[in-house]
PDB file of N, CA and C in Angstrom:
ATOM      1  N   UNK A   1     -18.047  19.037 -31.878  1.00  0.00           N
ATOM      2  CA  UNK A   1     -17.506  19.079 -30.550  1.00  0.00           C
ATOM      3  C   UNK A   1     -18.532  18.498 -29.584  1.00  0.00           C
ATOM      4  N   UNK A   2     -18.252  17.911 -28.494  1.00  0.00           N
ATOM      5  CA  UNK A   2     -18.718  17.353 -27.593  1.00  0.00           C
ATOM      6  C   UNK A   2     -18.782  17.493 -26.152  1.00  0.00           C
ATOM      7  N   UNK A   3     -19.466  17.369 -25.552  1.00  0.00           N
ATOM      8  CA  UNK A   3     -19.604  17.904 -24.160  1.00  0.00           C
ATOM      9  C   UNK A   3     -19.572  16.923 -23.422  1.00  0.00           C
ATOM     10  N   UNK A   4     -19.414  16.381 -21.876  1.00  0.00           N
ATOM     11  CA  UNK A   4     -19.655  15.418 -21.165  1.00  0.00           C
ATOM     12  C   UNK A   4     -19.950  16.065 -19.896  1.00  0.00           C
ATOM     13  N   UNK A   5     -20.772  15.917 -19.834  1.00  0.00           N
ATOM     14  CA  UNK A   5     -21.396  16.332 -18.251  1.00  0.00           C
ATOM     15  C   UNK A   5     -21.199  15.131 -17.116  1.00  0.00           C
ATOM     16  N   UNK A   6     -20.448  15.021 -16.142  1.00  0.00           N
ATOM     17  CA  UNK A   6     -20.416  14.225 -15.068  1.00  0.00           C
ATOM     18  C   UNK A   6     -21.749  14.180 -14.129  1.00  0.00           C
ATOM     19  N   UNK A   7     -22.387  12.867 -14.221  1.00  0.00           N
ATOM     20  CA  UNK A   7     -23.728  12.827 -13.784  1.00  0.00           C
ATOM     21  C   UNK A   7     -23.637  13.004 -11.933  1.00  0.00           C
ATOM     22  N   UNK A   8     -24.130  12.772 -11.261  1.00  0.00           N
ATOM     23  CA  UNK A   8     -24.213  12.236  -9.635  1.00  0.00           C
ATOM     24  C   UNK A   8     -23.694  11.063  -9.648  1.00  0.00           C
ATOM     25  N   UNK A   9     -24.017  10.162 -10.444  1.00  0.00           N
ATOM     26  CA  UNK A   9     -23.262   8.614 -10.179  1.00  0.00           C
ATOM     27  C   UNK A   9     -22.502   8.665 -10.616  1.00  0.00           C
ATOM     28  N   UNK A  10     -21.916   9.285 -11.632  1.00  0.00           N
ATOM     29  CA  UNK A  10     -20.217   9.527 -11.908  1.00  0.00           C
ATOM     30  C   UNK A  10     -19.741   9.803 -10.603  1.00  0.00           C
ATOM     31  N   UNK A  11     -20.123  10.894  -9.851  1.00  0.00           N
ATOM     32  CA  UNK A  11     -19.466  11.629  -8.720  1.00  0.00           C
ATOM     33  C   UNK A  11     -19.652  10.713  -7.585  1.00  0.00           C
ATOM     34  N   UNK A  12     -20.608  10.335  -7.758  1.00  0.00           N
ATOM     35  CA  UNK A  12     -19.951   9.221  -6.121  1.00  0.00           C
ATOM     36  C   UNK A  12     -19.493   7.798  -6.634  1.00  0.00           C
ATOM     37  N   UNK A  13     -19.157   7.557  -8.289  1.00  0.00           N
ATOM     38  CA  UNK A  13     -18.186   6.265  -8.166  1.00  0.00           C
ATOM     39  C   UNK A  13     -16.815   6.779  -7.873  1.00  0.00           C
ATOM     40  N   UNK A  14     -16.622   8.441  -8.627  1.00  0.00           N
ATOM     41  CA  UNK A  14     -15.325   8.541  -8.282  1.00  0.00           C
ATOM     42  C   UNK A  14     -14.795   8.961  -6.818  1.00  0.00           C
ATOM     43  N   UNK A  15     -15.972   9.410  -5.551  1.00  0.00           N
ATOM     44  CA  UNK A  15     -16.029   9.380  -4.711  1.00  0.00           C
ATOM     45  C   UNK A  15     -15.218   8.561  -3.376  1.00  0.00           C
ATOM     46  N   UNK A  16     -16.107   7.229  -4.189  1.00  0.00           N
ATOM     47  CA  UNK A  16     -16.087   5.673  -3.422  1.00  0.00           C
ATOM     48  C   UNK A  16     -14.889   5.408  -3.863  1.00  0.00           C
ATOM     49  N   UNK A  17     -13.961   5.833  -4.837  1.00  0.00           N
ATOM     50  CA  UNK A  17     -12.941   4.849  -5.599  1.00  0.00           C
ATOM     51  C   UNK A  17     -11.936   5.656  -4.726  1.00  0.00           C
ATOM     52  N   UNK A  18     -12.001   7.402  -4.063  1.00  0.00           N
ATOM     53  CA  UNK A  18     -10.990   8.007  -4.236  1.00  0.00           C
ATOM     54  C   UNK A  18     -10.827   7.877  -2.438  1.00  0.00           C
ATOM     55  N   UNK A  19     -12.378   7.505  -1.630  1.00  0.00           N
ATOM     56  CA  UNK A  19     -11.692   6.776  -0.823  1.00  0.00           C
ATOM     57  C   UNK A  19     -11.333   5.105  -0.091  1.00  0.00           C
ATOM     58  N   UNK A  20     -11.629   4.490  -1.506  1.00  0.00           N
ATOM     59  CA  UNK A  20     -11.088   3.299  -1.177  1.00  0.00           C
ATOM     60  C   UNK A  20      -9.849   3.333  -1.285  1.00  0.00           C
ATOM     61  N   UNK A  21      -8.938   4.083  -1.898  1.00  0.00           N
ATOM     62  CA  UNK A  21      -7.286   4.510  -2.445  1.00  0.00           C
ATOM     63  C   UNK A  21      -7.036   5.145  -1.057  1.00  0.00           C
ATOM     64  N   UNK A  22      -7.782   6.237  -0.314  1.00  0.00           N
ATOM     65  CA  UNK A  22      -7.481   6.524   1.005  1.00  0.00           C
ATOM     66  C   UNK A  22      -7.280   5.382   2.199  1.00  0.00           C
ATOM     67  N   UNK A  23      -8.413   4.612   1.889  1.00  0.00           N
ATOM     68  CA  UNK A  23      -7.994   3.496   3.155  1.00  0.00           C
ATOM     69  C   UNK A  23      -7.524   2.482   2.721  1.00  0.00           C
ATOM     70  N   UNK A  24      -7.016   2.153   1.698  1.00  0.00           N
ATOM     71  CA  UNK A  24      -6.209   1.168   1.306  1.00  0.00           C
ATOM     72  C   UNK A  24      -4.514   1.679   1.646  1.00  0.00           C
ATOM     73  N   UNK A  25      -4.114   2.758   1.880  1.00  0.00           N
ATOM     74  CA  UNK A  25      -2.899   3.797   1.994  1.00  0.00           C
ATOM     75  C   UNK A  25      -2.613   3.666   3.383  1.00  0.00           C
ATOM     76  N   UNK A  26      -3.783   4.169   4.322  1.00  0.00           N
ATOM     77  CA  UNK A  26      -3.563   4.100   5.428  1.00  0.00           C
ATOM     78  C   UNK A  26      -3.187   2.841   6.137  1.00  0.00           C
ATOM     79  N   UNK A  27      -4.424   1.992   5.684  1.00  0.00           N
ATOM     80  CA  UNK A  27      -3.987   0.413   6.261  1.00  0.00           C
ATOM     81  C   UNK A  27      -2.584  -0.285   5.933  1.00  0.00           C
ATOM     82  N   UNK A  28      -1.870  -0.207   4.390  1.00  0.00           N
ATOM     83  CA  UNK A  28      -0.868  -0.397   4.223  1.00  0.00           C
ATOM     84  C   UNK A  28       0.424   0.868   5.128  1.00  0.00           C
ATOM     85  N   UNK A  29       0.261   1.971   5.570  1.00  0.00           N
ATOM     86  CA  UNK A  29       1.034   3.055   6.556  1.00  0.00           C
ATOM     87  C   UNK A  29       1.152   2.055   7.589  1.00  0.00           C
ATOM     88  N   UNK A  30       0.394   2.029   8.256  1.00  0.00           N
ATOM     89  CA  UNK A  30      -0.378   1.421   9.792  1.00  0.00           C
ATOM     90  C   UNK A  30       0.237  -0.048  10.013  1.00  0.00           C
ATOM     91  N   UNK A  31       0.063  -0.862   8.583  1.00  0.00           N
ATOM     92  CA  UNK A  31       0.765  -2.419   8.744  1.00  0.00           C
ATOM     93  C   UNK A  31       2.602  -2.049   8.593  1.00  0.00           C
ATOM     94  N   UNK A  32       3.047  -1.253   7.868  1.00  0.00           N
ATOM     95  CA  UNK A  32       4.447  -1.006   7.755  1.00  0.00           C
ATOM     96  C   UNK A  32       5.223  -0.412   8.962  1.00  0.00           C
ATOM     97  N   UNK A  33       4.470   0.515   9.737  1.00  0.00           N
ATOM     98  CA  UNK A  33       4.828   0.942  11.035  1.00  0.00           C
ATOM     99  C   UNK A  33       4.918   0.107  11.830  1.00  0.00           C
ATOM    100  N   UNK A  34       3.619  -0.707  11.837  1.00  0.00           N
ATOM    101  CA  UNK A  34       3.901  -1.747  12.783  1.00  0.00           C
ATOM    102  C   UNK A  34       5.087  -2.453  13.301  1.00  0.00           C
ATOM    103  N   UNK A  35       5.828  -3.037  12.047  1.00  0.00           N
ATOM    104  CA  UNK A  35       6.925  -3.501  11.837  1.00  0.00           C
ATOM    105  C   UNK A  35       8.063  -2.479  12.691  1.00  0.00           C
ATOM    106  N   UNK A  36       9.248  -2.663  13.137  1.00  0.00           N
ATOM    107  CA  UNK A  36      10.083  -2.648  12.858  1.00  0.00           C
ATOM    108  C   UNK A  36      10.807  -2.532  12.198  1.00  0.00           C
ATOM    109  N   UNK A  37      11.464  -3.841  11.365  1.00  0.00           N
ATOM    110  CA  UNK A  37      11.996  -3.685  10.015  1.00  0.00           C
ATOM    111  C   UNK A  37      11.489  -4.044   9.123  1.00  0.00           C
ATOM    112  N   UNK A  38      11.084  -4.143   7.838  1.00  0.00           N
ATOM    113  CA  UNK A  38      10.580  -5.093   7.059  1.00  0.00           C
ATOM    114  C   UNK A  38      11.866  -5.635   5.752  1.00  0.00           C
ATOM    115  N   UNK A  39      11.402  -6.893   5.906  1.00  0.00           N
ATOM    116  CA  UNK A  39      12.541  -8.015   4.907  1.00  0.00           C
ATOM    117  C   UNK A  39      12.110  -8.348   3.460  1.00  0.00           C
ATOM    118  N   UNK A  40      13.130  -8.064   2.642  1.00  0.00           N
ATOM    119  CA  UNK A  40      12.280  -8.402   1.291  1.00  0.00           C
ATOM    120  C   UNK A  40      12.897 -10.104   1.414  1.00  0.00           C
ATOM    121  N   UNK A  41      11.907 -10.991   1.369  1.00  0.00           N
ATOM    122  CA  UNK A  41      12.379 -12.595   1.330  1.00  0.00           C
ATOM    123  C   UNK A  41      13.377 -12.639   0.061  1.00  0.00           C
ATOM    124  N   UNK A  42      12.920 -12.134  -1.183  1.00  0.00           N
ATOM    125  CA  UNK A  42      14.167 -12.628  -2.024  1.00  0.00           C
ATOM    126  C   UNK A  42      15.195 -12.282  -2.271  1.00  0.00           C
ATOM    127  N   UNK A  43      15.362 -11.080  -1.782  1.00  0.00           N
ATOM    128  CA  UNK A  43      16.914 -10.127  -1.688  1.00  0.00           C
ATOM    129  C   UNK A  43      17.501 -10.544  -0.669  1.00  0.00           C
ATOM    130  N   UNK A  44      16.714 -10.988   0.852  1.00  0.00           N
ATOM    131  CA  UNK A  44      17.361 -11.114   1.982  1.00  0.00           C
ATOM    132  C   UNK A  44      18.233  -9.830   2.376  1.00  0.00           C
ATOM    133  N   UNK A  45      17.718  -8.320   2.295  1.00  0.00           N
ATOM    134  CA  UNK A  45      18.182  -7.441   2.920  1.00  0.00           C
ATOM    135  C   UNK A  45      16.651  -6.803   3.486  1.00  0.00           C
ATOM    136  N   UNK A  46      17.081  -6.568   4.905  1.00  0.00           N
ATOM    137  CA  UNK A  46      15.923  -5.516   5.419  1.00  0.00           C
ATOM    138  C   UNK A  46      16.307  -4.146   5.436  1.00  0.00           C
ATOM    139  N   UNK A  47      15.280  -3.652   5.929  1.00  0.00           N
ATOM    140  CA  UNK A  47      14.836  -1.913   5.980  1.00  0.00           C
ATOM    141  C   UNK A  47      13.979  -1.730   6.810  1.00  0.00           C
ATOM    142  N   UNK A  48      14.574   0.317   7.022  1.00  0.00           N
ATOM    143  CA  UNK A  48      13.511   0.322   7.687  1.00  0.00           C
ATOM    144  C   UNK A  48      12.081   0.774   7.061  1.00  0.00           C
ATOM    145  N   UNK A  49      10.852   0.460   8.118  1.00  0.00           N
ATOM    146  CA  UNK A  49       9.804   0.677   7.086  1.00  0.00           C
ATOM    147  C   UNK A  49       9.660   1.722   6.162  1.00  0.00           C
ATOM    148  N   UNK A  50      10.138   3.635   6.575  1.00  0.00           N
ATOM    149  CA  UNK A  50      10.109   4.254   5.383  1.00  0.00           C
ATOM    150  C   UNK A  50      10.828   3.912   4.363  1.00  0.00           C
ATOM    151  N   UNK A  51      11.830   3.276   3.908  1.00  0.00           N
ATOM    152  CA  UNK A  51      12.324   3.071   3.123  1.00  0.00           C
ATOM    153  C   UNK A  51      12.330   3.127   1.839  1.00  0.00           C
ATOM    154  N   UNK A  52      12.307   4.174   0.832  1.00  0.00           N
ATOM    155  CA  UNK A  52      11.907   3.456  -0.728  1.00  0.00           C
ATOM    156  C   UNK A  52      12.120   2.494  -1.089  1.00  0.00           C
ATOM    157  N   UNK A  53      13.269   1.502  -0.902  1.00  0.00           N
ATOM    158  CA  UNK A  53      12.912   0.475  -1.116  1.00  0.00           C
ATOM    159  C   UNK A  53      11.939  -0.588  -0.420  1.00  0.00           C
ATOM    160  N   UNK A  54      11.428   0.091   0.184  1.00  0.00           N
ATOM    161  CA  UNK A  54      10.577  -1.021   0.821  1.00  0.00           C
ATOM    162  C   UNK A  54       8.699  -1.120  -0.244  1.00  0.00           C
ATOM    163  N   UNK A  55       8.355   0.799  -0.418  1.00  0.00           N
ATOM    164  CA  UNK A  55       7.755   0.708  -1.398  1.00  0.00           C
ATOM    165  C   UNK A  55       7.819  -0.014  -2.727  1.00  0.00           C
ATOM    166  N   UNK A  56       9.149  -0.010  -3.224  1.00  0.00           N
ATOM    167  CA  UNK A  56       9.372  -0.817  -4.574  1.00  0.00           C
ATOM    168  C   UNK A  56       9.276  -2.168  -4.474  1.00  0.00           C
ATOM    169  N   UNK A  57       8.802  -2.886  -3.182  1.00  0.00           N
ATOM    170  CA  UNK A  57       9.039  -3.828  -3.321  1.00  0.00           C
ATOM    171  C   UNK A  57       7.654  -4.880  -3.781  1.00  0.00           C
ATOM    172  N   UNK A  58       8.133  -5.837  -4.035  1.00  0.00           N
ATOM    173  CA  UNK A  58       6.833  -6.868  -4.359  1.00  0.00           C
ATOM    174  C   UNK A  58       6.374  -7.103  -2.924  1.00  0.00           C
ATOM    175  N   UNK A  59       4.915  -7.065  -2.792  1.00  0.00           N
ATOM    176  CA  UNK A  59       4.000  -7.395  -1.543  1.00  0.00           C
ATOM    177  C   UNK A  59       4.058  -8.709  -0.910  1.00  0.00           C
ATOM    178  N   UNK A  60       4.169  -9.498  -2.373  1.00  0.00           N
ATOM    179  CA  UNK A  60       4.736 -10.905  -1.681  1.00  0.00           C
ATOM    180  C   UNK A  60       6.122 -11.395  -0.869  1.00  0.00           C
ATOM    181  N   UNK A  61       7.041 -10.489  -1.354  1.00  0.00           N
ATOM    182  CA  UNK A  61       8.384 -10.427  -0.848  1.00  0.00           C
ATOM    183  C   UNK A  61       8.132 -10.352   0.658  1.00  0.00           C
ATOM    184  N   UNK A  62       7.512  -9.264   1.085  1.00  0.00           N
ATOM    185  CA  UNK A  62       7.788  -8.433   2.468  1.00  0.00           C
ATOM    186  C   UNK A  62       7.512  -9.179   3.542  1.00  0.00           C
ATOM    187  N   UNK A  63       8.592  -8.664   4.142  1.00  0.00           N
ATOM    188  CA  UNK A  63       8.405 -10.324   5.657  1.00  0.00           C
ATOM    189  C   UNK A  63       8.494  -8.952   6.883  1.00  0.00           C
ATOM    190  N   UNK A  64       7.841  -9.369   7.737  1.00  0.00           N
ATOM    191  CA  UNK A  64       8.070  -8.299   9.052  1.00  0.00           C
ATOM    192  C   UNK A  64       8.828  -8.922   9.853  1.00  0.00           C
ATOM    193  N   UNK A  65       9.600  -8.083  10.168  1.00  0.00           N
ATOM    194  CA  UNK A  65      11.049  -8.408  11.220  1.00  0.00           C
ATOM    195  C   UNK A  65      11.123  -7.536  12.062  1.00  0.00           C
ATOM    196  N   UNK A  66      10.769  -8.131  13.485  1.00  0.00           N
ATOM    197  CA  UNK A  66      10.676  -7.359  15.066  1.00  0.00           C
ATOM    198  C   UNK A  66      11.733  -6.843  15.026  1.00  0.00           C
ATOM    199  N   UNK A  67      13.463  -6.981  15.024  1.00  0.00           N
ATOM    200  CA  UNK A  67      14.623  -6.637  15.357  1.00  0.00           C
ATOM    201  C   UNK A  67      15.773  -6.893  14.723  1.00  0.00           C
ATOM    202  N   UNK A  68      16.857  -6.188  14.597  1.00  0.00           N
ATOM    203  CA  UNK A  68      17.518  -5.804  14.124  1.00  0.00           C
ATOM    204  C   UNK A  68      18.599  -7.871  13.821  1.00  0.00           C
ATOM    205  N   UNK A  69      19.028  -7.850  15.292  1.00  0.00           N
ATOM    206  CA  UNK A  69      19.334  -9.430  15.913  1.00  0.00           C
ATOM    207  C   UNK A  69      18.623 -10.346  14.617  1.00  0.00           C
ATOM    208  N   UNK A  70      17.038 -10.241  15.079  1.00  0.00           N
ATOM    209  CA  UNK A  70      16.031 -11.280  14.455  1.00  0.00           C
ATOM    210  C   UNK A  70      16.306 -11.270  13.001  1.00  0.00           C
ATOM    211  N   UNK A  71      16.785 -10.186  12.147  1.00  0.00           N
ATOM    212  CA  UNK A  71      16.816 -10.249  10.952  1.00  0.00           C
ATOM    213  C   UNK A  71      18.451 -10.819  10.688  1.00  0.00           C
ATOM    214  N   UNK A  72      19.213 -10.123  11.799  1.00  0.00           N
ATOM    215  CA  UNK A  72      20.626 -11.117  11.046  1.00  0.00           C
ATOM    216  C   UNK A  72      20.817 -12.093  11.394  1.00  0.00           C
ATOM    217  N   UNK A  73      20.156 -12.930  12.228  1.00  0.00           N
ATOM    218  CA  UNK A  73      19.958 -14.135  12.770  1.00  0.00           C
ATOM    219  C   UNK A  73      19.196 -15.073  11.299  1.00  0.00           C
ATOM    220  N   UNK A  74      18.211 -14.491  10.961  1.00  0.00           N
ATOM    221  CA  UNK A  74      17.601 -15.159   9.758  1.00  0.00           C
ATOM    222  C   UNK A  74      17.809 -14.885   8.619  1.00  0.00           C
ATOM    223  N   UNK A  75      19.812 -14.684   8.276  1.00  0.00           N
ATOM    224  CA  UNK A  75      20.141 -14.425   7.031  1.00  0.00           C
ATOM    225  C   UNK A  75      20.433 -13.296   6.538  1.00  0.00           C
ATOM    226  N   UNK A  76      19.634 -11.860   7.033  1.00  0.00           N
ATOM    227  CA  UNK A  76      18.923 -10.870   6.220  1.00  0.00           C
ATOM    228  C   UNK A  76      20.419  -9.987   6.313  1.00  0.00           C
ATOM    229  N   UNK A  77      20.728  -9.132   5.257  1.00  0.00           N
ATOM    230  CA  UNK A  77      21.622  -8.371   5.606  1.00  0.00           C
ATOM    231  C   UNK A  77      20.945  -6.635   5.473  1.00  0.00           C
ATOM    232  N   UNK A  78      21.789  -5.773   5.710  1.00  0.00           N
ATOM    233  CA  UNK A  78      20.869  -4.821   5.947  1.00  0.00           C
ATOM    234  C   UNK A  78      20.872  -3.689   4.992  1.00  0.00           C
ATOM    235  N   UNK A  79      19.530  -2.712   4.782  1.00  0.00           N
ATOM    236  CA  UNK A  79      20.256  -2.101   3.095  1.00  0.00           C
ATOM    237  C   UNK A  79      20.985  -1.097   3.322  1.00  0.00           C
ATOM    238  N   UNK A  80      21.051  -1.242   2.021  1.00  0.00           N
ATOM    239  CA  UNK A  80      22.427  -0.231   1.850  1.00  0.00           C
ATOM    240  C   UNK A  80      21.892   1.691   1.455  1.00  0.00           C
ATOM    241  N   UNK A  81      20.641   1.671   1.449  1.00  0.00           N
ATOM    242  CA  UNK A  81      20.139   2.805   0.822  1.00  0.00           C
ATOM    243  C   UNK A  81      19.652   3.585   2.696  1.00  0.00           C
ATOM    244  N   UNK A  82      18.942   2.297   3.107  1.00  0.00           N
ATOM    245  CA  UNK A  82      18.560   2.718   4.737  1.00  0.00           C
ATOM    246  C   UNK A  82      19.500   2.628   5.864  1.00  0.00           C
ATOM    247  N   UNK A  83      20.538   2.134   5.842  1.00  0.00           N
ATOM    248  CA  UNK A  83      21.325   1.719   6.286  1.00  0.00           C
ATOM    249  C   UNK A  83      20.892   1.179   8.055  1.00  0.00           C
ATOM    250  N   UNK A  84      19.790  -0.019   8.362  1.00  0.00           N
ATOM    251  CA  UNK A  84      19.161  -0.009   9.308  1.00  0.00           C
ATOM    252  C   UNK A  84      20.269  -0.845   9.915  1.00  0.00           C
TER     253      UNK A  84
END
């Protein structure tokens, strides 16, 4: 049997890692609020930012859309889960 003792530098890599996952969360909160709506480009339906689907979506997809107008003006139709 074997033991593993977590050293000090164990504890502050998992430290540093647990709040780089904190401000990587917030900054992605903070950019989604921003928005209005956000548009997935290849579905062409928006949401609003809480949306689960907006989490599921690919990062590359996501387009920010000031208004409701602005998004059906540029195609977007609106989802069906958020119903924005």
């Amino acid at each position: 049997m074997t033991c593993r003792i977590i050293t000090t530098s164990g504890d502050t890599m998992l430290k540093k890692f647990l709040v780089s996952f904190v401000v990587i969360n917030i900054l992605w909160t903070a950019y989604v609020l921003a928005a209005n709506y956000v548009g997935n480009a290849n579905t062409k339906k928006f949401h609003y930012p809480n949306c689960s689907s907006v989490r599921e979506m690919n990062p590359n997809n996501r387009v920010e859309i000031n208004s409701r107008e602005e998004a059906i003006a540029q195609g977007y139709v609106p989802c069906k889960r958020c119903k924005p």
